[in-house]
N, C-alpha and C. Protein backbone atom coordinates (compact mmCIF):
# COMPACT_ATOMS: atom_id res chain seq x y z
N UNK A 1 3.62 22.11 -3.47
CA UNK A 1 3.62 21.59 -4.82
C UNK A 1 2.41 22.16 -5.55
N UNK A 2 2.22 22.80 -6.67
CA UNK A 2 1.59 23.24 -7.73
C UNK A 2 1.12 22.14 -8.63
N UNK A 3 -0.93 22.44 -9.15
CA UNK A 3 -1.03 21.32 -10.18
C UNK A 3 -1.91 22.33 -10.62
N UNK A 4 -1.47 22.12 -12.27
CA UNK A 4 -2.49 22.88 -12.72
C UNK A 4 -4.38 22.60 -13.19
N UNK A 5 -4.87 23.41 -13.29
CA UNK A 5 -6.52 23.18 -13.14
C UNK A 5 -7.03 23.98 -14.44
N UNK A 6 -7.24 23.03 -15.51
CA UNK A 6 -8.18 24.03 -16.52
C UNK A 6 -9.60 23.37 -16.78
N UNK A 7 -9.90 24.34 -18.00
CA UNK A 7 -11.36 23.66 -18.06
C UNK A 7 -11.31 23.34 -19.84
N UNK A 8 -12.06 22.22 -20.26
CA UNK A 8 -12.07 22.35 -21.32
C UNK A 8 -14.11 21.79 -22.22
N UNK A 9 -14.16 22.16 -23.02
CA UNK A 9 -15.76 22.44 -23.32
C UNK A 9 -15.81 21.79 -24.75
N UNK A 10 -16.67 20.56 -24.64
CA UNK A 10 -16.97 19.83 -25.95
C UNK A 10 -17.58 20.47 -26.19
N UNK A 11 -17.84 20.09 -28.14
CA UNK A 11 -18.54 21.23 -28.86
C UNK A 11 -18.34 20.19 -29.93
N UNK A 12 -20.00 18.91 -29.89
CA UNK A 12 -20.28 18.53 -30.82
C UNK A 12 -19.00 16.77 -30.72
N UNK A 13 -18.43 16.91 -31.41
CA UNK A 13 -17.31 15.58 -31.10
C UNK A 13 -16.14 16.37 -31.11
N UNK A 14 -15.89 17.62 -31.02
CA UNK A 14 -14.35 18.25 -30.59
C UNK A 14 -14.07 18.57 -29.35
N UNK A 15 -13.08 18.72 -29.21
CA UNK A 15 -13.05 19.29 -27.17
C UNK A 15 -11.94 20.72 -27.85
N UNK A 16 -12.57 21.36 -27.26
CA UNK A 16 -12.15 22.72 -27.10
C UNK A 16 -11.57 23.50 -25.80
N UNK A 17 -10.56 23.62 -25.77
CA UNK A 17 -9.86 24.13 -24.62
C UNK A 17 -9.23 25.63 -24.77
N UNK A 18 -10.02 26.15 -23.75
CA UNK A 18 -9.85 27.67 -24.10
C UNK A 18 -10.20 28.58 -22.86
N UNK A 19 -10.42 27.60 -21.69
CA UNK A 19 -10.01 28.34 -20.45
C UNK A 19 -8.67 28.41 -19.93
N UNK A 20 -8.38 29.49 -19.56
CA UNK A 20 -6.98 29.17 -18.78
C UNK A 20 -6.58 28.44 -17.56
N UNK A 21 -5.24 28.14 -18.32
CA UNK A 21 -4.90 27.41 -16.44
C UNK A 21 -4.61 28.14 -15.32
N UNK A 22 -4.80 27.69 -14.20
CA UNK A 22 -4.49 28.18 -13.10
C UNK A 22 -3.47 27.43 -12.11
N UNK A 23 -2.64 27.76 -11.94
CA UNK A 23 -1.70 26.84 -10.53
C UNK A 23 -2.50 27.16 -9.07
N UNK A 24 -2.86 25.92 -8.51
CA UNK A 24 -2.98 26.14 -6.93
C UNK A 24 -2.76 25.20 -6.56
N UNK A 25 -2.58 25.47 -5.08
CA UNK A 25 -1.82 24.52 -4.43
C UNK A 25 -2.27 22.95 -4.08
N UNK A 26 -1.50 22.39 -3.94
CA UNK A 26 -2.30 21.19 -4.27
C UNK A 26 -3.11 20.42 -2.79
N UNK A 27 -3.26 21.49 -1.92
CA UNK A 27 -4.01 21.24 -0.21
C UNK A 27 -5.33 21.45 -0.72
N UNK A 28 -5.00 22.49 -1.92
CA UNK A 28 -6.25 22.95 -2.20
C UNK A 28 -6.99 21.87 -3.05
N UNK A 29 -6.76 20.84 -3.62
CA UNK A 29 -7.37 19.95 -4.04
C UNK A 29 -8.33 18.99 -3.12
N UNK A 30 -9.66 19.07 -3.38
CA UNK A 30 -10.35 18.49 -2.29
C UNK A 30 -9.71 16.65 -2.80
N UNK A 31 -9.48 15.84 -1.45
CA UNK A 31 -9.55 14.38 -1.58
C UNK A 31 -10.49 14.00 -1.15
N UNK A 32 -10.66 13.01 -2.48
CA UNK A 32 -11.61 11.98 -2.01
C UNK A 32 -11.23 10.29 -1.12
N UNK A 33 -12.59 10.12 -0.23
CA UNK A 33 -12.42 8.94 0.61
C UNK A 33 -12.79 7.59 -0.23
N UNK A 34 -11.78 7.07 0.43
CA UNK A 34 -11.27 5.68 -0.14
C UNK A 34 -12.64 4.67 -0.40
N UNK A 35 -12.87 4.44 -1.67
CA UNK A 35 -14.26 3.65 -2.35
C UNK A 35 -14.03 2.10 -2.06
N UNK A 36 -13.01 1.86 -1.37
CA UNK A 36 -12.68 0.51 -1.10
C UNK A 36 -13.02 -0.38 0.42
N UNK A 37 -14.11 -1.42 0.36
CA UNK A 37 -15.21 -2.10 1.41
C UNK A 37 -14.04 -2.00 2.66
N UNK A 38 -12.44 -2.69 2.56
CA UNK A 38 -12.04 -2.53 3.81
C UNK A 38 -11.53 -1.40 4.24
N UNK A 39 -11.39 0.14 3.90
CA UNK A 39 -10.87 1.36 3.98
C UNK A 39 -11.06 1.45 5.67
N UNK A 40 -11.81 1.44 5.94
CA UNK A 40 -12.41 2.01 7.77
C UNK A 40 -11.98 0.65 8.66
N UNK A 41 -11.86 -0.15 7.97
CA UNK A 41 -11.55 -1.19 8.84
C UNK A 41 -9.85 -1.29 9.20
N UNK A 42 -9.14 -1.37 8.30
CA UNK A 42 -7.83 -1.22 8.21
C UNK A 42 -6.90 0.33 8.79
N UNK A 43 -6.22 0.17 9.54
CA UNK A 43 -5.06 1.38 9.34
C UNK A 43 -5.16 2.30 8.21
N UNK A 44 -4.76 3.37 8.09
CA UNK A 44 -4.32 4.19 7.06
C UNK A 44 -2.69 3.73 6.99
N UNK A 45 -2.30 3.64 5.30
CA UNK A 45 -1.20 3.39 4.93
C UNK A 45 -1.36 1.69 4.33
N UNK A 46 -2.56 1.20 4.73
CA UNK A 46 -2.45 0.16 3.75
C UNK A 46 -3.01 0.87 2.56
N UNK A 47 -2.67 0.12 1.15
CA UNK A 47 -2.47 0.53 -0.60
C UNK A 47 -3.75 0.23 -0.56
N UNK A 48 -4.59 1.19 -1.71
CA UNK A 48 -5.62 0.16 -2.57
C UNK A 48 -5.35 -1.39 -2.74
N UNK A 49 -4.61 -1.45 -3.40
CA UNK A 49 -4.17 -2.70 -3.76
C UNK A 49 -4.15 -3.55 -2.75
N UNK A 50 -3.66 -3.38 -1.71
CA UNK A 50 -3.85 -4.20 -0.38
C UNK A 50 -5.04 -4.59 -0.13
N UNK A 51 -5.78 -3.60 -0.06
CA UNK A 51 -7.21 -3.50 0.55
C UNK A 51 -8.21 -4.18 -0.07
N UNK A 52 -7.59 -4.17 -1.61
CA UNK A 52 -8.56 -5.36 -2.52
C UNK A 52 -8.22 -6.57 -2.59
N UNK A 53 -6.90 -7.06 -2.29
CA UNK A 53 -6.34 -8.33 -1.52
C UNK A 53 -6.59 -8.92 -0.72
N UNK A 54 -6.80 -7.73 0.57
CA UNK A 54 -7.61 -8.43 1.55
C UNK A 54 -9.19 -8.61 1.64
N UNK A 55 -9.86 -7.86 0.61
CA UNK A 55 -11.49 -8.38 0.44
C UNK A 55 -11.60 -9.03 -0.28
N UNK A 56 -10.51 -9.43 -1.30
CA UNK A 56 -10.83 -10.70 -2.19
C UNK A 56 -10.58 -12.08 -1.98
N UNK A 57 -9.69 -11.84 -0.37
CA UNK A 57 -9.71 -12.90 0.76
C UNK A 57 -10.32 -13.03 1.60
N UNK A 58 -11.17 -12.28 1.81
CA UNK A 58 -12.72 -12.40 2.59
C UNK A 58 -12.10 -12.30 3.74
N UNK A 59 -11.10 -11.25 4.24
CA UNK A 59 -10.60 -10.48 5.27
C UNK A 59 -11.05 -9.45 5.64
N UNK A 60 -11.98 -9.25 6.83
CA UNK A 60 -13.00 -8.09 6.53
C UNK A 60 -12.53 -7.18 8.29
N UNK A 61 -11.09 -7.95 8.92
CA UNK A 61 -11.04 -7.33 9.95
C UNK A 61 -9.67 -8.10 10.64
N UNK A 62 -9.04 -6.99 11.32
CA UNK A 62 -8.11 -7.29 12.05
C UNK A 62 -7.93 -9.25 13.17
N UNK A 63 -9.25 -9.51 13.29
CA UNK A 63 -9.54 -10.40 13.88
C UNK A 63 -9.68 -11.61 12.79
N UNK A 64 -10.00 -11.22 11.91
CA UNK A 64 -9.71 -12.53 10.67
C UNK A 64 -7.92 -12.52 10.06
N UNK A 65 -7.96 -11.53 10.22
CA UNK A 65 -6.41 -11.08 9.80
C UNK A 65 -4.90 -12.45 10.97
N UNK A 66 -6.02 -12.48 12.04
CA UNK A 66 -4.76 -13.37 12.42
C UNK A 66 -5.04 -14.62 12.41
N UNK A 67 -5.71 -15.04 11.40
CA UNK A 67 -5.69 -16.55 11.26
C UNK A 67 -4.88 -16.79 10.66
N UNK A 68 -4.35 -15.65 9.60
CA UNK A 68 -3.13 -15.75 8.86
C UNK A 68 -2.17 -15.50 8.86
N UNK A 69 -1.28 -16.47 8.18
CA UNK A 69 0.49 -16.61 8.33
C UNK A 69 0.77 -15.23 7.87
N UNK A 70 2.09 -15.28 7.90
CA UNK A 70 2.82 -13.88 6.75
C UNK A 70 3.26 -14.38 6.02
N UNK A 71 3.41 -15.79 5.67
CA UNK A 71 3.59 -15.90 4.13
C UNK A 71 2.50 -15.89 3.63
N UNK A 72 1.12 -16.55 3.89
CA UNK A 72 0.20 -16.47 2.96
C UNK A 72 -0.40 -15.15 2.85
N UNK A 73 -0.23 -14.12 3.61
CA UNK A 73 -0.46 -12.58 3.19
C UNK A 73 0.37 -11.98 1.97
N UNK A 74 1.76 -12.25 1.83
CA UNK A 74 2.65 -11.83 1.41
C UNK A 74 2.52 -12.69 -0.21
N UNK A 75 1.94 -13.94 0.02
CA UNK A 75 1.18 -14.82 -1.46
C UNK A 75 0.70 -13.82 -1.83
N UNK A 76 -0.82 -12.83 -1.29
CA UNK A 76 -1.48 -12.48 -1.78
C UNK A 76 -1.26 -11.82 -2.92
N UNK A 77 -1.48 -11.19 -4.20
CA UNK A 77 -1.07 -10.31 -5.33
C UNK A 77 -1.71 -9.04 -4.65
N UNK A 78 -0.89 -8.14 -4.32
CA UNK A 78 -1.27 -6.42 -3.44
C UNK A 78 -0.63 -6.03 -2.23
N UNK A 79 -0.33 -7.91 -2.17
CA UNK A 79 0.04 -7.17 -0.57
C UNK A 79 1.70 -7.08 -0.41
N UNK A 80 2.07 -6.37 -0.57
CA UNK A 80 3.89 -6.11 -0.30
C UNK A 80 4.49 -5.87 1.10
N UNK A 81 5.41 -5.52 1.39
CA UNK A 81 6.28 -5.18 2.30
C UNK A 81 5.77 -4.37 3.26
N UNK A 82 5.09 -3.13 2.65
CA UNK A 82 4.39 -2.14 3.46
C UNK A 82 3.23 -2.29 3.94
N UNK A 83 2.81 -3.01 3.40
CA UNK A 83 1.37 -3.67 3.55
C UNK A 83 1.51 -4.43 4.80
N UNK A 84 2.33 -5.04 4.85
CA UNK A 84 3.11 -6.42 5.59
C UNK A 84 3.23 -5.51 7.24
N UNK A 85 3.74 -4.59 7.13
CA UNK A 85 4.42 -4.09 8.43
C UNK A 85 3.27 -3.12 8.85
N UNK A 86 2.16 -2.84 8.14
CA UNK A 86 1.54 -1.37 8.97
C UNK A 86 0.60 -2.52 9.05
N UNK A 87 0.09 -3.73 8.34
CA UNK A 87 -0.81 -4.85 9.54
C UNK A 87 -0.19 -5.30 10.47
N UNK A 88 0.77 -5.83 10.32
CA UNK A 88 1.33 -6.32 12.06
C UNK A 88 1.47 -5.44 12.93
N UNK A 89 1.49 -4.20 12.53
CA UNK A 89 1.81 -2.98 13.68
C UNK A 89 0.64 -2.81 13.88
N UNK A 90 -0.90 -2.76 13.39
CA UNK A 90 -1.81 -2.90 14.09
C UNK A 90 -2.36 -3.41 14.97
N UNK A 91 -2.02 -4.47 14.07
CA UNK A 91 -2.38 -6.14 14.97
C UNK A 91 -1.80 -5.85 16.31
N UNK A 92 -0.47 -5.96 16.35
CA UNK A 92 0.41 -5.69 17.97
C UNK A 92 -0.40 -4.77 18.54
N UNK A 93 -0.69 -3.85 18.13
CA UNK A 93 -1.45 -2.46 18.89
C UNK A 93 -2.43 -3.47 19.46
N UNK A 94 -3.39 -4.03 19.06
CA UNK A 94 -4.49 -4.38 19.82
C UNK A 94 -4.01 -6.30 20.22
N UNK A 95 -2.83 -6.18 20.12
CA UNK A 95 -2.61 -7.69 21.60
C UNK A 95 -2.84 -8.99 20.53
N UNK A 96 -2.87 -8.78 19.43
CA UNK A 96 -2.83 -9.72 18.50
C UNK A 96 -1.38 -9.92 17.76
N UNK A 97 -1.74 -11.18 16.74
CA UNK A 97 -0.64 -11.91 16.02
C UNK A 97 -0.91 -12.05 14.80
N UNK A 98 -0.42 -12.03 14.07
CA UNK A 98 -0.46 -13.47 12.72
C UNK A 98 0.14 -14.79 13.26
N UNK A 99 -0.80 -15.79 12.51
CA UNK A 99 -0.41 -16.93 12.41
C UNK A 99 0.73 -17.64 12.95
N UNK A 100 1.32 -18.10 13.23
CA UNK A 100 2.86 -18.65 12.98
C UNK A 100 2.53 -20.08 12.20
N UNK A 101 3.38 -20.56 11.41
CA UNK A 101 3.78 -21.18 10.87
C UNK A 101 2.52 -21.43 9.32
């Protein structure tokens, strides 16, 4: 997949665009790492949005993670479906649960 890359140069309060674009590939785009407190703690494949769900629930780890039900995860505003299944598939990985009831 192709994204294009230009440059453009204020001049005073105008923006002036008058470099050309270039297509490259988009591997070639350096990514940046996730600015969000639970990123390293969590799986990859949980959302931003998840991840600020779960620090705004003062969920800071797989081990706080199973005090809780799956409905009250699924309450949370961020946390959806996908969210839902790549924590329990962690959780299982390391011999843990959510909640029941």
């Amino acid at each position: 997949m192709l994204s294009l890359i230009g440059r453009s140069y204020a001049r005073g309060s105008r923006l002036i665009a008058n470099a050309p674009f270039r297509a490259v590939a988009r591997s070639d785009i350096p990514m940046t790492k996730s600015k969000h407190p639970n990123a390293a703690t969590f799986p990859q494949g949980v959302s931003g949005p998840a991840l600020r769900a779960l620090d705004g629930a003062g969920i800071r780890s797989l081990a706080d993670l199973s005090a809780w039900s799956e409905q009250e995860l699924a309450d949370l505003h961020g946390i959806g479906p996908k969210a839902l299944g790549v924590l329990k598939a962690a959780l299982q990985a390391e011999g843990r649960n959510l909640r029941t009831g």
